[in-house]
Each structure stands twice: as structure tokens, then as C-alpha cells.
Protein backbone atom coordinates (compact mmCIF):
# COMPACT_ATOMS: atom_id res chain seq x y z
CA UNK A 1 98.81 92.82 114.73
CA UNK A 2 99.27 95.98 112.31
CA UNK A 3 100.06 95.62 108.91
CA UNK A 4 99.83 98.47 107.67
CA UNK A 5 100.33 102.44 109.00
CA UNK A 6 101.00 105.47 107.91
CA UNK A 7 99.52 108.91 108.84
CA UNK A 8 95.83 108.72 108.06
CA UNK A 9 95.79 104.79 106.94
CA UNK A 10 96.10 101.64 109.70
CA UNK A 11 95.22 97.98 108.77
CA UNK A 12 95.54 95.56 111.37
CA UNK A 13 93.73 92.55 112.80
CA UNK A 14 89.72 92.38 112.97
CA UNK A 15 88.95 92.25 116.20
CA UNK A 16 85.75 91.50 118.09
CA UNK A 17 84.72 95.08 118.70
CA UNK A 18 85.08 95.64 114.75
CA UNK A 19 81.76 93.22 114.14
CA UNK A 20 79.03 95.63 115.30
CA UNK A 21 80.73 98.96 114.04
CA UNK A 22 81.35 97.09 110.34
CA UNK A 23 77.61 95.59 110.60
CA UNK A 24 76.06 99.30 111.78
CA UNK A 25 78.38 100.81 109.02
CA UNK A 26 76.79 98.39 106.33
CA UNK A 27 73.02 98.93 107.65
CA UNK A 28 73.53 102.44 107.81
CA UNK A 29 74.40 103.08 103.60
CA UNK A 30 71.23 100.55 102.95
CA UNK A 31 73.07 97.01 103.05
CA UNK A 32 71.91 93.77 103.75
CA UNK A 33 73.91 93.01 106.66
CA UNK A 34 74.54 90.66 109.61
CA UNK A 35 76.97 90.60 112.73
CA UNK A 36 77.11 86.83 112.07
CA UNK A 37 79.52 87.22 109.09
CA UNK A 38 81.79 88.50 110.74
CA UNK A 39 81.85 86.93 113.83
CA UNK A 40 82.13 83.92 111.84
CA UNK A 41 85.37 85.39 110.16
CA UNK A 42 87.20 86.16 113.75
CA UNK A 43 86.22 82.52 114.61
CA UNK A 44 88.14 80.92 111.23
CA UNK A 45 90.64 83.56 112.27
CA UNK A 46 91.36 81.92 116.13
CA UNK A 47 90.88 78.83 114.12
CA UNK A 48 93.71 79.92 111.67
CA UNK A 49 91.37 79.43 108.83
CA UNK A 50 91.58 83.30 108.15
CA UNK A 51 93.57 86.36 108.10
CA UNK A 52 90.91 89.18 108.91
CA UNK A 53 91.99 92.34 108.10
CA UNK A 54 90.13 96.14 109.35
CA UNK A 55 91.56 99.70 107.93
CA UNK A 56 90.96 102.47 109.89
CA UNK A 57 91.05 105.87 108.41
CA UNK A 58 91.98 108.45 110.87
CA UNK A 59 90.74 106.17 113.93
CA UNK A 60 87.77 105.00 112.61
CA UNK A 61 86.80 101.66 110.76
CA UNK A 62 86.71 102.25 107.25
CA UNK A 63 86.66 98.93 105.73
CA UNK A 64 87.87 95.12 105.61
CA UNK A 65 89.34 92.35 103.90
CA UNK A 66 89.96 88.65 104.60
CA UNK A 67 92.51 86.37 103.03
CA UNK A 68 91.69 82.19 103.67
CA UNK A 69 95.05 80.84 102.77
CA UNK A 70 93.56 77.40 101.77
CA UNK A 71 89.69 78.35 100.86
CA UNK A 72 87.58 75.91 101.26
CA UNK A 73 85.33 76.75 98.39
CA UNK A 74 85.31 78.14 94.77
CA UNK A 75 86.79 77.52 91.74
CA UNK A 76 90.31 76.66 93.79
CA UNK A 77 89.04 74.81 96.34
CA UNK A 78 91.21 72.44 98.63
CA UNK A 79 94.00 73.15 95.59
CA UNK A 80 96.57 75.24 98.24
CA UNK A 81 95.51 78.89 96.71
CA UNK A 82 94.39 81.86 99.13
CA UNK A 83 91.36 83.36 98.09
CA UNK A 84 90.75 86.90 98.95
CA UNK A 85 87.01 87.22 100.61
CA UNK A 86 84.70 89.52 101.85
CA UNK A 87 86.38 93.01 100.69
CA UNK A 88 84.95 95.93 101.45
CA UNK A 89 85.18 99.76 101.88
CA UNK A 90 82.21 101.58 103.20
CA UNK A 91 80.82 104.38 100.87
CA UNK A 92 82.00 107.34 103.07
CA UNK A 93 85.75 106.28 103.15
CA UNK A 94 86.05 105.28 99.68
CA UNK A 95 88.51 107.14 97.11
CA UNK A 96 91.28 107.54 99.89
CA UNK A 97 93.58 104.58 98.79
CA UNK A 98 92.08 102.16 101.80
CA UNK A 99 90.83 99.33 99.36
CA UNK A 100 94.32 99.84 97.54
CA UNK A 101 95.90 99.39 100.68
CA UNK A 102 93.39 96.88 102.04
CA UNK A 103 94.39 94.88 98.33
CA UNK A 104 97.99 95.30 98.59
CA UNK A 105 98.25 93.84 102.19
CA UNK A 106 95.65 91.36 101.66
CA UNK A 107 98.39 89.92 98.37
CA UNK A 108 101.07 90.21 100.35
CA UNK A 109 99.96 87.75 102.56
CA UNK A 110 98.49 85.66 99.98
CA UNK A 111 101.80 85.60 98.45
CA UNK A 112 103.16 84.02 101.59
CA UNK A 113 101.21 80.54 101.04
CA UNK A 114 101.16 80.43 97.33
CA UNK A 115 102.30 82.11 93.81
CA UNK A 116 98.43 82.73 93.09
CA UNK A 117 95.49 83.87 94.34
CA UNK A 118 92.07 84.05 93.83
CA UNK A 119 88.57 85.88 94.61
CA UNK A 120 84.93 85.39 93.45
CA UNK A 121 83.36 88.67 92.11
CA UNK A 122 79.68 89.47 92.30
CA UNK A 123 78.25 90.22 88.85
CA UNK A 124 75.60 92.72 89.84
CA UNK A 125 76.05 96.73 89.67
CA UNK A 126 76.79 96.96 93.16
CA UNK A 127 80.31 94.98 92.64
CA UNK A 128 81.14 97.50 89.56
CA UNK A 129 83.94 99.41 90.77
CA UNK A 130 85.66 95.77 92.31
CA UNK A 131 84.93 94.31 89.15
CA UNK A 132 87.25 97.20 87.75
CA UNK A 133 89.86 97.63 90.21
CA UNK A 134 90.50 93.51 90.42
CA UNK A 135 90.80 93.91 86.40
CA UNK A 136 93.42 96.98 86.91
CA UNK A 137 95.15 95.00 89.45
CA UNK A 138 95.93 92.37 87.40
CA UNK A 139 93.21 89.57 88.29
CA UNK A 140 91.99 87.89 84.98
CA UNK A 141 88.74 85.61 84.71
CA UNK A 142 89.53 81.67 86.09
CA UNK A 143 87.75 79.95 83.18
CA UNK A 144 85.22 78.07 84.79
CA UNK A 145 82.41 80.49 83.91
CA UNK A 146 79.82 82.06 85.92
CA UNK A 147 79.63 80.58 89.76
CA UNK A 148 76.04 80.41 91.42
CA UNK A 149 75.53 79.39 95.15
CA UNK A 150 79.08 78.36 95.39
CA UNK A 151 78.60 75.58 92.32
CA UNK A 152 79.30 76.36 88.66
CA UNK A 153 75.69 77.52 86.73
CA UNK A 154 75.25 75.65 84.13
CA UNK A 155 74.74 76.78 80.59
CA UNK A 156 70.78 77.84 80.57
CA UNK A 157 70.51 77.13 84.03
CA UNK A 158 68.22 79.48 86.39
CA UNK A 159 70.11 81.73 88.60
CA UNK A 160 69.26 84.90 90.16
CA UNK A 161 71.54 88.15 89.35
CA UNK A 162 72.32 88.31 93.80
CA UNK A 163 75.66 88.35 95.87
CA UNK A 164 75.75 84.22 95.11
CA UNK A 165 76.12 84.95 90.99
CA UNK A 166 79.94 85.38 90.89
CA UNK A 167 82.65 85.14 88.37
CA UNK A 168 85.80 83.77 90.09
CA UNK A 169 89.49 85.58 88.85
CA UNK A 170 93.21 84.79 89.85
CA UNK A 171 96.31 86.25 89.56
CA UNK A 172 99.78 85.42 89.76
CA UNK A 173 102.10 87.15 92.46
């Protein structure tokens, strides 16, 4: 299904041939990555667990986005909120208006299930410029503090400054 399209932009459905050209994409500017994640997110999508999203920027992948309409986890669990997960634009595409694009369709679908939605934020460097674009979009800090392997951290707790140290933010649609 597309969502999205205009002359250089198109954001449709993940598919299964997406998984390895995301994954290579991700290895290739020095990520951490596994096909697994996202062959995990096509199977909550034929489970309708997920919307998966891909952009394409002039025909090829450029980034991705998932929207869970009734996560599972986080600081809204099992409370009827979509949480946003898994964004990203790869290093090559970015400052062409995908991840606004990827955002705007990823809400707009979110606003279909609820008023609010949600998303988990890693605290590290490499999350700086989503930490400032959720903040320009609107999204402001849940409350519930600092998130660590999906569970709140505790004040003076040990954690480790990784992808699992999050700070969750909504916003209303």
C-alpha cells in the first residue's frame, strides 16, 4: 500500500525484500544491525500488530518507520496509544524531508487509533538529531523518567548509556 508519493519521495508498505537492503544499508554506515528486526516487524505487520512503513528516495530505500497501534511495551503500554518505533533514515538520504515525511505519515496513522502517541528516544549521541526533531515536532517528555531495558531505571540505579537507555515522549494529535 503507498502512503505517500510525490516526485522524488514514496512511502509505502515494508515488504520482505526491504529486510536485507535496510540491514546491508545499516552495516554499511558502521551499525549494529540484524535482518531479524525487521523480519520480526513484517511478521507483527501480517499479524496486524504493526504498520511498517519504507521511503524510497528516487527508487531506492532510504529509510523506515513503524507505528504499533496498541504497543505492547513502554511507558503506554496495553493503555490504547500507538507508539511510533524503530525510525530511521540512513545517513546518505538524510536532509531531503524523508524522516519528515516518514513522521508525518507515521502520525497520521497514529491519529487513526488514538488522540496521542508516543515513542521511546535513545539518550546517547547517536539519537541527537531525533531527540531534536521529536522536540520540534511537538513530542514533550512522558514523566516517568529515564527507561532502561524496557523497565523504568531507578534513581541511582546502574544502567549503561546503549540503545535500551531511553526517555519515552508523547504528543497529542
Amino acid at each position: 500500500m503507498t502512503f505517500y508519493e510525490d516526485k522524488n519521495i514514496l512511502i509505502r508498505n515494508m515488504t520482505a525484500s526491504d529486510a536485507p537492503i535496510i540491514t546491508a544499508e545499516e552495516i554499511a554506515q558502521g551499525w549494529d544491525a540484524s535482518i531479524d528486526k525487521y523480519e520480526m516487524r513484517l511478521k507483527d505487520q501480517a499479524e496486524n500488530k504493526a504498520i511498517s512503513l519504507v521511503a524510497e528516495y528516487q527508487g531506492h530505500v532510504a529509510g523506515y518507520i513503524n507505528v504499533y497501534p496498541n504497543s505492547a511495551w513502554g511507558a503506554f503500554a496495553g493503555k490504547g496509544f500507538p507508539e511510533i518505533v524503530d525510525f530511521g533514515v540512513f545517513e546518505k538520504y538524510r536532509c531531503l524531508g524523508i524522516g519528515s515525511k516518514l513522521m508525518d505519515v507515521a502520525e497520521e496513522i497514529a491519529s487513526k487509533y488514538s488522540d496521542t502517541v508516543y515513542l521511546g528516544v535513545g539518550l546517547h549521541s547517536g539519537y541527537g538529531s531525533a531527540q531534536r526533531m521529536y522536540v520540534k515536532r511537538g513530542y514533550i517528555p512522558d514523566g516517568t523518567g529515564v527507561w532502561y531495558d524496557d523497565k523504568v531505571c531507578e534513581p541511582h540505579a546502574d544502567c549503561k548509556n546503549d540503545d535500551d537507555l531511553v526517555l519515552y515522549f508523547s504528543k497529542k494529535l
